[in-house]
C-alpha atoms as a PDB file:
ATOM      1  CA  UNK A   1       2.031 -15.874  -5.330  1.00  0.00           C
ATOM      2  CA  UNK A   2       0.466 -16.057  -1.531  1.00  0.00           C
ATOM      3  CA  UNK A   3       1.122 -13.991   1.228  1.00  0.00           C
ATOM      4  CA  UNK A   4       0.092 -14.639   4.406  1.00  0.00           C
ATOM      5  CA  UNK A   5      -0.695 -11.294   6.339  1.00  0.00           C
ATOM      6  CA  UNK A   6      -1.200 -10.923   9.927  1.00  0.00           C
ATOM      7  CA  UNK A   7      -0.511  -8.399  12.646  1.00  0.00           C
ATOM      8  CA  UNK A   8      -1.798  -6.881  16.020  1.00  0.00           C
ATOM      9  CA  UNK A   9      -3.109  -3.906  16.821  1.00  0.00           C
ATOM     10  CA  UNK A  10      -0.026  -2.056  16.870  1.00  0.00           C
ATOM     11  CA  UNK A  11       0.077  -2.985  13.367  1.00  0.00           C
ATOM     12  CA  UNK A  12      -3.075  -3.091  12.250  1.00  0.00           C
ATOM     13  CA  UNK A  13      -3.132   0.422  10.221  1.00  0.00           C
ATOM     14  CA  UNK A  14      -0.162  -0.746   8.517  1.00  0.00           C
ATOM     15  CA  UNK A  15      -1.042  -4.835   7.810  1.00  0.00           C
ATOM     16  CA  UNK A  16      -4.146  -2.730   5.776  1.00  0.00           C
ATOM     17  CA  UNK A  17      -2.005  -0.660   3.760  1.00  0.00           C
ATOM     18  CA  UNK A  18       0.373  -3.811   2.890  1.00  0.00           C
ATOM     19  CA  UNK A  19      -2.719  -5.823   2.152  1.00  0.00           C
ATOM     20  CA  UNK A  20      -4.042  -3.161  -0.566  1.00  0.00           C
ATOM     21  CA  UNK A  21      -0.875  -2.725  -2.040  1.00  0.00           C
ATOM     22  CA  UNK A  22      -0.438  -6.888  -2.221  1.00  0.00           C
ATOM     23  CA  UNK A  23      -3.985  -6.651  -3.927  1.00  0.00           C
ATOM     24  CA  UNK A  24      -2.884  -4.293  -6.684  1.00  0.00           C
ATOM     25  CA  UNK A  25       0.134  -5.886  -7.119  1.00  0.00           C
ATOM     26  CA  UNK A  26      -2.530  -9.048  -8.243  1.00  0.00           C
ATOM     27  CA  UNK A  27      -0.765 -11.119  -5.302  1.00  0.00           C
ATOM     28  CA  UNK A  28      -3.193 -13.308  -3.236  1.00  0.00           C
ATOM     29  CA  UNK A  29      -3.911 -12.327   0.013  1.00  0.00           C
ATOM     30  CA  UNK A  30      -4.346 -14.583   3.151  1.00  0.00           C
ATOM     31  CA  UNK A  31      -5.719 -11.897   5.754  1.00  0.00           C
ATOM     32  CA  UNK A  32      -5.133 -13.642   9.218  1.00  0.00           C
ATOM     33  CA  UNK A  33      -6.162 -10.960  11.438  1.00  0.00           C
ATOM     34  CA  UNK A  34      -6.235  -8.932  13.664  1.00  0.00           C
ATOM     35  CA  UNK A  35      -9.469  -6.750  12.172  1.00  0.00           C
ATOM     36  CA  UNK A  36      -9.157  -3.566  14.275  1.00  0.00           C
ATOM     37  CA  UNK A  37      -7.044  -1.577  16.477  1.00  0.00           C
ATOM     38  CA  UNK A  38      -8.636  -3.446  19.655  1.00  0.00           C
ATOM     39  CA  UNK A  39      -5.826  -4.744  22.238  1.00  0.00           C
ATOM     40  CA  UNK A  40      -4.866  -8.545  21.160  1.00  0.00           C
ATOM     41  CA  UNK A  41      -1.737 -10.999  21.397  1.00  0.00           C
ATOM     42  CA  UNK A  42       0.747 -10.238  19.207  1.00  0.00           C
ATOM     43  CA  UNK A  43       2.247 -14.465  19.862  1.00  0.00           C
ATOM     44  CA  UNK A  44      -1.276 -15.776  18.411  1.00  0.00           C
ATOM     45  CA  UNK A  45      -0.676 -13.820  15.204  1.00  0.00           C
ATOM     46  CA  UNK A  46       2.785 -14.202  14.544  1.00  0.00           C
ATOM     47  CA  UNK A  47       2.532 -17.822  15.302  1.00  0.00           C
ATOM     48  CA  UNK A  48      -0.284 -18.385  13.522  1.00  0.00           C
ATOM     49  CA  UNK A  49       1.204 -16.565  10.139  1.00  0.00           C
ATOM     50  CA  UNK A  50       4.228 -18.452  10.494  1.00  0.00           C
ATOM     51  CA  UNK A  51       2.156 -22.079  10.898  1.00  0.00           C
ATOM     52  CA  UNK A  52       0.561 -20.811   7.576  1.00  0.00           C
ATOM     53  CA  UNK A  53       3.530 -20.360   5.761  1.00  0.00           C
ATOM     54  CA  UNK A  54       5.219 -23.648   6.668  1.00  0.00           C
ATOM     55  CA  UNK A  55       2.107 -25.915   6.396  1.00  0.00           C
ATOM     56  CA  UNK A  56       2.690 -24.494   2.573  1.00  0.00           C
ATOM     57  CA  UNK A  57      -0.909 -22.612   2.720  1.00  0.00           C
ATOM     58  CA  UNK A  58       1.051 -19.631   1.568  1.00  0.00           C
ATOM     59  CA  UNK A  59       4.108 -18.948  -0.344  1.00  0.00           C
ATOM     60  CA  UNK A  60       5.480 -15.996   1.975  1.00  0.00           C
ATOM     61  CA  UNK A  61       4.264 -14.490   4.981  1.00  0.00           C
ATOM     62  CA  UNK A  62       4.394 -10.456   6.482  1.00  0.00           C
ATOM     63  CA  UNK A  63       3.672 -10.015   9.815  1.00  0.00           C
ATOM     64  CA  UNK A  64       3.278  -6.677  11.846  1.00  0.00           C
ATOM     65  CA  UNK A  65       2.868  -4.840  15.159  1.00  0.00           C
ATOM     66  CA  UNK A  66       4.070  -1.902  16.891  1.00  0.00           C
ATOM     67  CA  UNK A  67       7.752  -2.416  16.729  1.00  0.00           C
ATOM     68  CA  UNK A  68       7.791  -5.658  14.461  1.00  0.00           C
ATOM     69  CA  UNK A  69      10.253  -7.345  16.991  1.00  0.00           C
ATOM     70  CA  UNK A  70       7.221  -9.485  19.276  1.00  0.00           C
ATOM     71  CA  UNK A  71       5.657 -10.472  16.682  1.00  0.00           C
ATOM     72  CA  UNK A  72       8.914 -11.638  14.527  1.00  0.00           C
ATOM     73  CA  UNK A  73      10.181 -12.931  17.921  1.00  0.00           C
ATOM     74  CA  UNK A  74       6.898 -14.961  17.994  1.00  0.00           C
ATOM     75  CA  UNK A  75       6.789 -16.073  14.207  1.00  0.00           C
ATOM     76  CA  UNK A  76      10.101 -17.651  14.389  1.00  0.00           C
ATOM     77  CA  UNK A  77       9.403 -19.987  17.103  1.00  0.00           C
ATOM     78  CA  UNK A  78       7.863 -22.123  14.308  1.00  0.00           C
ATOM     79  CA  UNK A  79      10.131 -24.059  12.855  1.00  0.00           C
ATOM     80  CA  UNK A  80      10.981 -23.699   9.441  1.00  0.00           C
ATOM     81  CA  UNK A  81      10.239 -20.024   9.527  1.00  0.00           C
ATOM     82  CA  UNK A  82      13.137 -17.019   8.475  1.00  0.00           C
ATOM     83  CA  UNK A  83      11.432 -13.670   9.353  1.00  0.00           C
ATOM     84  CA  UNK A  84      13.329 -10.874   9.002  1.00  0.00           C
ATOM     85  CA  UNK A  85      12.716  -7.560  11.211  1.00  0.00           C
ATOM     86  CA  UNK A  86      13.240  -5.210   8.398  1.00  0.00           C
ATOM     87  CA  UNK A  87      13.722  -1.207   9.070  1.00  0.00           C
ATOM     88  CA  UNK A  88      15.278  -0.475   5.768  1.00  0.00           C
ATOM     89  CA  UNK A  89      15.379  -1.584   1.802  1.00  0.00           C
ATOM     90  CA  UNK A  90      18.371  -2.837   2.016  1.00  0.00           C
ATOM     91  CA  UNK A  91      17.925  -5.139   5.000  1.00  0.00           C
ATOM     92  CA  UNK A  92      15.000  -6.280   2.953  1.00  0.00           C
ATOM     93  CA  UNK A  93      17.054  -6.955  -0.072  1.00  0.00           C
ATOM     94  CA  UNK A  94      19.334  -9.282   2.060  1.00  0.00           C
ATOM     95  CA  UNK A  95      17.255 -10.958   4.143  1.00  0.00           C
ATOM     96  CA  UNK A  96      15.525 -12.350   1.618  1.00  0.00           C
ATOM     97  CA  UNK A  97      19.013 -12.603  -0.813  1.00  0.00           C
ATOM     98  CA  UNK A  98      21.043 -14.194   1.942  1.00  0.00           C
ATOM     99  CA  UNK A  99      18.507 -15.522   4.233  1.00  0.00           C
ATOM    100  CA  UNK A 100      16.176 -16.873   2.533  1.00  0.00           C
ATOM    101  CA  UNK A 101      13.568 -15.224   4.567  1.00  0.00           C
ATOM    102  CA  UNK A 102      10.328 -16.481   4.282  1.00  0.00           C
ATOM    103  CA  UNK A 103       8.677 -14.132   6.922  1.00  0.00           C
ATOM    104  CA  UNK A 104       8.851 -10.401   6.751  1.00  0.00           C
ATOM    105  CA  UNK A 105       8.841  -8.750  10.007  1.00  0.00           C
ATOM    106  CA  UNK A 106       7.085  -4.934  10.287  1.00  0.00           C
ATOM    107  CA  UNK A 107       6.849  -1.922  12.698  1.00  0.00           C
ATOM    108  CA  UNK A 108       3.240  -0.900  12.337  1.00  0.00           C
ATOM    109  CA  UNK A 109       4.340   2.525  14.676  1.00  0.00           C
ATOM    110  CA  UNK A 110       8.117   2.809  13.651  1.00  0.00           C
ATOM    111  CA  UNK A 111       8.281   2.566   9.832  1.00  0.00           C
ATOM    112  CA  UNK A 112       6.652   5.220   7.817  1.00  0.00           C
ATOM    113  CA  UNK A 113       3.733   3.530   5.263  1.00  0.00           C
ATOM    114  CA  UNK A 114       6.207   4.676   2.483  1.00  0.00           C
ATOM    115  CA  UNK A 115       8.823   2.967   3.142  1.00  0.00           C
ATOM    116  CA  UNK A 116       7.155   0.003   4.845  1.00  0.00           C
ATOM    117  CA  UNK A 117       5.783  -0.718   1.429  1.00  0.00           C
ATOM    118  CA  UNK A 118       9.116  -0.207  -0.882  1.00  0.00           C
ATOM    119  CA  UNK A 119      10.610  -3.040   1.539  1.00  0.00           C
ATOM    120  CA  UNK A 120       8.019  -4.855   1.270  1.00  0.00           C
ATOM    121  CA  UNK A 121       8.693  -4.647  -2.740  1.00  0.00           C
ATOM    122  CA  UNK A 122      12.558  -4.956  -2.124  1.00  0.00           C
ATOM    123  CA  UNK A 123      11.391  -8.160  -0.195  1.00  0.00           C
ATOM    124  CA  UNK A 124       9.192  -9.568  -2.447  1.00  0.00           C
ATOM    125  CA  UNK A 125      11.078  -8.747  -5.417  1.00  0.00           C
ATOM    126  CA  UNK A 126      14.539 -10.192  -4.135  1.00  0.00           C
ATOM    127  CA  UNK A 127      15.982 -13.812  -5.442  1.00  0.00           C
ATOM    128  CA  UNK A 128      17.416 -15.460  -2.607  1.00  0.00           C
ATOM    129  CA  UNK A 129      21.761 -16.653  -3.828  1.00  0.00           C
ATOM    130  CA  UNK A 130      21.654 -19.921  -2.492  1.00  0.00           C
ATOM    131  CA  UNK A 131      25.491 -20.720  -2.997  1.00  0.00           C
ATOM    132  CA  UNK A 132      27.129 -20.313   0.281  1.00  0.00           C
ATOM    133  CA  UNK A 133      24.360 -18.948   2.154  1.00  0.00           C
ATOM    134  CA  UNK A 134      22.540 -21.935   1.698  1.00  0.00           C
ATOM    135  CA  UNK A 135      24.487 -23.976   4.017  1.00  0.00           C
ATOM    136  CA  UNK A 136      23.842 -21.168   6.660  1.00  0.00           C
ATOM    137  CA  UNK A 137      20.338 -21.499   5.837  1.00  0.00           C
ATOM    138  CA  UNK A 138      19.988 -25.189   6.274  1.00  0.00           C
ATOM    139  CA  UNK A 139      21.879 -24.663   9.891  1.00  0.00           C
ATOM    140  CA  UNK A 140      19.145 -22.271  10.796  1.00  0.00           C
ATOM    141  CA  UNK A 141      16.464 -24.607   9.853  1.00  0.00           C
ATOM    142  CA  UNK A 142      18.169 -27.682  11.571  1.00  0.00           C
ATOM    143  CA  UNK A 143      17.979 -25.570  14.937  1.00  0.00           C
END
């Protein structure tokens, strides 16, 4: 498997901590930036993860800043990307199980490393049903 990670400075810290736990997890890492906690765009980064992810350069994408909601806001102006703002292992679980989500959304300052990475596991981890989601899924991606 492929992630594609990218964030802003708000969620810099955090992209870091996802990236290292990715790595030991022996998935393959596609760092897109931001490097550092110096002021950038959020747009430019969630775009650009979600571009990588639908171009089929990565299986999966995460993307992060402060909040999670620009950048998801920003990721799922590409079309063909699902991300998911995800605050809890649960909403993980079904964004991916009834969504389909192929984007995870972060908050870099609003979910604890913790739990940011047992979502990110719930996430990962999580078969999406198909069935009669998938019909609600192919509406989304026909918007």
């Amino acid at each position: 498997m492929k992630i594609a990670l990218a964030s802003d400075h708000g969620g810099f810290e955090l992209k870091e901590i996802v990236k290292k736990h990715l790595l030991e997890r022996n998935i393959e890492v596609i760092d897109l930036g931001t490097n550092s906690t110096e002021s950038v765009d959020y747009p430019a980064y969630g775009t650009l993860c979600g571009e990588t992810v639908v171009a089929g350069k990565a299986d999966a994408g995460i993307v992060v800043c402060g909040t999670g909601i620009g950048i998801s806001i920003a990721a799922n102006k590409v079309k063909g990307v699902r991300c998911g703002l995800c605050t809890s292992v649960e909403m993980a679980h079904l964004t991916k199980q009834h969504n389909n989500a192929n984007v995870l959304a972060l908050g870099g300052r609003t979910t604890e490393p913790k739990l940011a990475l047992e979502i990110v596991d719930e996430w990962l981890d999580t078969e999406f049903e198909g069935g009669r989601h998938q019909r609600r899924v192919d509406m989304l991606d026909s918007l």
